[in-house]
N, C-alpha and C. Protein backbone atom coordinates (compact mmCIF):
# COMPACT_ATOMS: atom_id res chain seq x y z
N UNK A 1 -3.75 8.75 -9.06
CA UNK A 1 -2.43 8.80 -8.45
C UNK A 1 -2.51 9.63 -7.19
N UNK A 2 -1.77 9.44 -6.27
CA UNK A 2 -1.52 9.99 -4.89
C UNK A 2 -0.32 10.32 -4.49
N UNK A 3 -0.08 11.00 -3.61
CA UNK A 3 1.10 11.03 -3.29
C UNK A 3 2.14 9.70 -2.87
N UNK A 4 1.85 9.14 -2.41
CA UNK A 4 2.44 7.71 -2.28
C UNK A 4 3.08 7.11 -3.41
N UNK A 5 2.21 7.22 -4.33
CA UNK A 5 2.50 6.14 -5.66
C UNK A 5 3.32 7.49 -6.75
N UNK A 6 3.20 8.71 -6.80
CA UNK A 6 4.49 9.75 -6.95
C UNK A 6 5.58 9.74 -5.81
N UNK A 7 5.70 9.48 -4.49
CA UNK A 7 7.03 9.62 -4.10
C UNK A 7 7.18 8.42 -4.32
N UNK A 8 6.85 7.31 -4.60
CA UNK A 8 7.47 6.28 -4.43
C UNK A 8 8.40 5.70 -5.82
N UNK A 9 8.03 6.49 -6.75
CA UNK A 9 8.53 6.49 -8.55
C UNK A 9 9.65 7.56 -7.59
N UNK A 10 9.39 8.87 -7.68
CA UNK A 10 10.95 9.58 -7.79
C UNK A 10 11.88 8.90 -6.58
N UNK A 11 11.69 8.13 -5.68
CA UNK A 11 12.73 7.60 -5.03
C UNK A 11 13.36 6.53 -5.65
N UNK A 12 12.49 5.65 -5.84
CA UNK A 12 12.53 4.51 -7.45
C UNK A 12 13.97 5.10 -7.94
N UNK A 13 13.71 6.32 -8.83
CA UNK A 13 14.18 7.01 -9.85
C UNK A 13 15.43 7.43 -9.19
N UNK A 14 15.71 7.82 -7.99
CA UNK A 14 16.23 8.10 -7.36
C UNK A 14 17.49 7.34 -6.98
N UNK A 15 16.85 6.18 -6.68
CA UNK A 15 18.28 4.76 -5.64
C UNK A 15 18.52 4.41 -7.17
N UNK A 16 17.82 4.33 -8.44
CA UNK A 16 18.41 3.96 -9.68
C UNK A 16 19.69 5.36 -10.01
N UNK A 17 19.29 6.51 -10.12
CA UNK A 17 20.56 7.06 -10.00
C UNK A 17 22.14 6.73 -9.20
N UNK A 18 21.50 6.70 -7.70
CA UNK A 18 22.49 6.61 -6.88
C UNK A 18 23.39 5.00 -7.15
N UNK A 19 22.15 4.28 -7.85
CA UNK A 19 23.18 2.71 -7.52
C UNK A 19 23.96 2.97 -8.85
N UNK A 20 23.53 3.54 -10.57
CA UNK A 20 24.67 3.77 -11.14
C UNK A 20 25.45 4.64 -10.83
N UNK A 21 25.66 6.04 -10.17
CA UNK A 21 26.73 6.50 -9.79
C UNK A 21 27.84 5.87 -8.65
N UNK A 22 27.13 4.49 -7.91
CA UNK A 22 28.37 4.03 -7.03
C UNK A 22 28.41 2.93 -7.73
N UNK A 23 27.70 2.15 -9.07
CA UNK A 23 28.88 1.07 -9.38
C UNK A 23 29.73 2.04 -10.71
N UNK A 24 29.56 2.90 -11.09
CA UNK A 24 30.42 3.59 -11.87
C UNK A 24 31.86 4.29 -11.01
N UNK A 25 32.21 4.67 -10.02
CA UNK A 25 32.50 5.21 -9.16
C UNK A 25 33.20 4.29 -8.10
N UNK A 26 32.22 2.82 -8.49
CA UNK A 26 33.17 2.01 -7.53
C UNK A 26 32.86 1.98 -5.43
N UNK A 27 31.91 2.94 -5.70
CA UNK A 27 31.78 2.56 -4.16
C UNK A 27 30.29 1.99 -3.67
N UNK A 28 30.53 1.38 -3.09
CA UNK A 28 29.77 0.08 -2.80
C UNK A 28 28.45 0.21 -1.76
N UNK A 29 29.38 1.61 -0.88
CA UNK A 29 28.10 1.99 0.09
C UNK A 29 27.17 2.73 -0.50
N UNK A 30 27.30 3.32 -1.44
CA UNK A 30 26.31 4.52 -2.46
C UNK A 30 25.72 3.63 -3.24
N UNK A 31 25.99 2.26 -3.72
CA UNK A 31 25.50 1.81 -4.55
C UNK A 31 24.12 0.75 -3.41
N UNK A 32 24.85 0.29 -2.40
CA UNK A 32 23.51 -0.11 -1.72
C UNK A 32 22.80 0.60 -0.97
N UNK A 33 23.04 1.63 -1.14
CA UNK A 33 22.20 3.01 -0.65
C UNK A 33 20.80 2.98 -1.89
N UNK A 34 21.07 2.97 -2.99
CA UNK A 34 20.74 3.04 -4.50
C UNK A 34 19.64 1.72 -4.26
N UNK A 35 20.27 0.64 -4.04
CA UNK A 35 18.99 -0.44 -4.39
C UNK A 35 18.24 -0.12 -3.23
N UNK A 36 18.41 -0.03 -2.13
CA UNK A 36 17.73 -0.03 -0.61
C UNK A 36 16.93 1.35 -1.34
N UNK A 37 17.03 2.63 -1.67
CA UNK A 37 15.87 3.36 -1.98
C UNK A 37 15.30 3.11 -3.01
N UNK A 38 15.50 2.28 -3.90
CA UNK A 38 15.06 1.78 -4.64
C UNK A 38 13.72 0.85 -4.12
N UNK A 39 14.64 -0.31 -3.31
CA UNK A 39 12.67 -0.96 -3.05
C UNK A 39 12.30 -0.12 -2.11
N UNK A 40 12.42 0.57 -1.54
CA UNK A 40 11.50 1.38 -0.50
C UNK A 40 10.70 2.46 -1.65
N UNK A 41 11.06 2.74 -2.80
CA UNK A 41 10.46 2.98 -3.39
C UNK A 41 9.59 2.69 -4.13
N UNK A 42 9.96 1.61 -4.64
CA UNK A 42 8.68 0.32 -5.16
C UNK A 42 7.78 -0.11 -3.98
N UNK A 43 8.18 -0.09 -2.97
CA UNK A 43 7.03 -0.52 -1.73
C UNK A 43 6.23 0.66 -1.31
N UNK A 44 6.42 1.69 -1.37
CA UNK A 44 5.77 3.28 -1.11
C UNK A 44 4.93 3.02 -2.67
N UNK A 45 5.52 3.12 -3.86
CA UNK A 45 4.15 2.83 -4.97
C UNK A 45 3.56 1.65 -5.01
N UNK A 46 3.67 0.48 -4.43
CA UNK A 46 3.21 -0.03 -4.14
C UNK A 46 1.51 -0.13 -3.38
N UNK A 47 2.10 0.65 -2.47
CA UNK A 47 1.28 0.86 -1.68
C UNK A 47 0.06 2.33 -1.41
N UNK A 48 0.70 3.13 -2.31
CA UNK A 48 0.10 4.36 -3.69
C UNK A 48 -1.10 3.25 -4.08
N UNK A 49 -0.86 2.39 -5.40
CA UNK A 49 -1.54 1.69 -6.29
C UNK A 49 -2.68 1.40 -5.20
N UNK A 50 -1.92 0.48 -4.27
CA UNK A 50 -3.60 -0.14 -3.45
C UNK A 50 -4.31 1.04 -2.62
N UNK A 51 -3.80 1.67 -2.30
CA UNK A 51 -4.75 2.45 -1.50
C UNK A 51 -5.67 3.69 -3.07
N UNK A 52 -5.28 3.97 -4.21
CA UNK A 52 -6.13 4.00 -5.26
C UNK A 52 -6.98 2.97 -5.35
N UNK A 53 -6.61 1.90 -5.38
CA UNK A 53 -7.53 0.66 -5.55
C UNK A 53 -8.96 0.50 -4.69
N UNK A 54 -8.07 0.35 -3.31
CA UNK A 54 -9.53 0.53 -2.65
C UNK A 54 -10.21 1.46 -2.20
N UNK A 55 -9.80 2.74 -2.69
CA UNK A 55 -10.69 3.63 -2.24
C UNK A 55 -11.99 3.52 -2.82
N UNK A 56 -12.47 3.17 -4.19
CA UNK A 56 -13.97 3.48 -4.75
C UNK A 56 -14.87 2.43 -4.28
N UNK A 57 -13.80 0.88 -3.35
CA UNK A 57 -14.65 0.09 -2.76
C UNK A 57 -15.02 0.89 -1.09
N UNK A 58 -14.28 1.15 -0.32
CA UNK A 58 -14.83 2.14 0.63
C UNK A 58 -15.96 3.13 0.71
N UNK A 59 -15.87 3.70 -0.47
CA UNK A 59 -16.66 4.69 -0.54
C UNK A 59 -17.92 3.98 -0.81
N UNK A 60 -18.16 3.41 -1.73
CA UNK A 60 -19.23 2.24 -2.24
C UNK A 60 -20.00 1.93 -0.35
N UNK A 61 -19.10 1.05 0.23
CA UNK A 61 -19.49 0.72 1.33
C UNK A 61 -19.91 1.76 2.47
N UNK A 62 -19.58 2.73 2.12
CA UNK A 62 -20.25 3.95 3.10
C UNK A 62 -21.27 4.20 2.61
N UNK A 63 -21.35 4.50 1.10
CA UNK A 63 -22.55 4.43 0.40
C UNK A 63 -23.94 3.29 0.87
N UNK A 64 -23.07 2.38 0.75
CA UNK A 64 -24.43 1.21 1.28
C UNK A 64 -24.50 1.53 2.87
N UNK A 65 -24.25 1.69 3.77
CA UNK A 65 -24.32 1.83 5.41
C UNK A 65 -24.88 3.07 5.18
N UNK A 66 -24.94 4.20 4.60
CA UNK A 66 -26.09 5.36 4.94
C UNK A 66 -27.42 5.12 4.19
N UNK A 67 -27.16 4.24 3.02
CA UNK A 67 -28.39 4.12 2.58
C UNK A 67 -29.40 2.86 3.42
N UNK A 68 -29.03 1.94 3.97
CA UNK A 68 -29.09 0.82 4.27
C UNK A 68 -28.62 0.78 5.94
N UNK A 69 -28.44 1.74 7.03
CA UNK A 69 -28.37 1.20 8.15
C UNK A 69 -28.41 0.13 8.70
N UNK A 70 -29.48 -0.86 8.46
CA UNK A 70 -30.00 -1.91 9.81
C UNK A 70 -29.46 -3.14 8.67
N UNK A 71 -29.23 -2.97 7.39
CA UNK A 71 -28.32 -3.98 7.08
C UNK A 71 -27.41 -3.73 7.17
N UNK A 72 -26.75 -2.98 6.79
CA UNK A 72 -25.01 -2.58 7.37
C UNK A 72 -24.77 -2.98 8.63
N UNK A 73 -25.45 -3.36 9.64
CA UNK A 73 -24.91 -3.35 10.92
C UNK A 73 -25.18 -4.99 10.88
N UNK A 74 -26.28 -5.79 10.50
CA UNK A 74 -26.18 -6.71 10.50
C UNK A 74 -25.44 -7.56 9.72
N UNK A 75 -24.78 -6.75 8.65
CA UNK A 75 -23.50 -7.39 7.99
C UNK A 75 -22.24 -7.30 8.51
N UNK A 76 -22.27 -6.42 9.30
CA UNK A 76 -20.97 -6.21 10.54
C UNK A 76 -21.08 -7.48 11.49
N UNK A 77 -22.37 -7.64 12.11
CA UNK A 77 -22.49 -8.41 13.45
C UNK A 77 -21.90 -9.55 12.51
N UNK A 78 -22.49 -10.18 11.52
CA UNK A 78 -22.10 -11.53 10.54
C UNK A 78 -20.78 -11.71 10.21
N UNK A 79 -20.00 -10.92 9.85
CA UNK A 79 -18.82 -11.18 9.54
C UNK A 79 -18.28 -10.81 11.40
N UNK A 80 -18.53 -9.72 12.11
CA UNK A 80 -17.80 -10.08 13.28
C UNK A 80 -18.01 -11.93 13.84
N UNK A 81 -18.63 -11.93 13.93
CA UNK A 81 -18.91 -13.87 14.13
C UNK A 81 -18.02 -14.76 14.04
N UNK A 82 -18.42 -14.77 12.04
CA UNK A 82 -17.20 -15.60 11.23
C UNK A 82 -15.49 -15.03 12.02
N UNK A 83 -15.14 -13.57 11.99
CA UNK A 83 -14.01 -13.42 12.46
C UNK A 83 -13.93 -13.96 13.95
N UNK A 84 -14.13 -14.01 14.52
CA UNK A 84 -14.50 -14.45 16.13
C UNK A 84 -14.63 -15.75 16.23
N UNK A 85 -14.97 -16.44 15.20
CA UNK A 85 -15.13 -18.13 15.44
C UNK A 85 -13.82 -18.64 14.64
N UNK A 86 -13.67 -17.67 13.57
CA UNK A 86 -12.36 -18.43 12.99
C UNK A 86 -11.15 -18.04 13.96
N UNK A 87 -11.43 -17.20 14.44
CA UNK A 87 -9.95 -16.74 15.42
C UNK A 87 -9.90 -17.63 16.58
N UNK A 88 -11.08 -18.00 17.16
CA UNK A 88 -11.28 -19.43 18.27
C UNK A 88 -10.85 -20.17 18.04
N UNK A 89 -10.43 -21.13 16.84
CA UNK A 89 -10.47 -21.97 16.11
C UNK A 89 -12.47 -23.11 15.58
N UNK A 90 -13.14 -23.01 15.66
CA UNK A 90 -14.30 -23.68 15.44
C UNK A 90 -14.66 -23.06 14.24
């Protein structure tokens, strides 16, 4: 867990408070205050989860480029290519 994927639960937790205190309450701007921090909160853990996710593939890949220089770079030039020819269209 990271900070991302904790603020993004207590805001979660948060627009779920606020949207039952404005449909209990009756007001309408507090209550879409409530869902709006709500997905901004699901999109902040969201985005917590993946950046956990790919960190142990990053690291892995730094791992291989110090162990492995002159292939690491030639797996760069290879995929720069493919990206460069598919972005041409060919």
């Amino acid at each position: 867990m990271n900070s991302d994927t904790l603020g993004g639960g207590g805001r979660d937790l948060g627009g779920s408070i606020k949207e039952g205190a404005g449909a209990a309450t009756g007001n309408e701007s507090l209550r879409a205050e409530g869902v709006t921090d709500q997905l901004s909160g699901q999109v902040q853990k969201g985005y917590g989860v993946a950046r956990d996710s790919v960190a142990p593939l990053a690291s892995k890949a730094k791992q291989f480029a110090r162990d492995r220089p002159y292939a690491a770079a030639a797996l760069a030039g290879v995929v720069g290519l493919a990206i460069l020819n598919t972005l041409r269209g060919r």
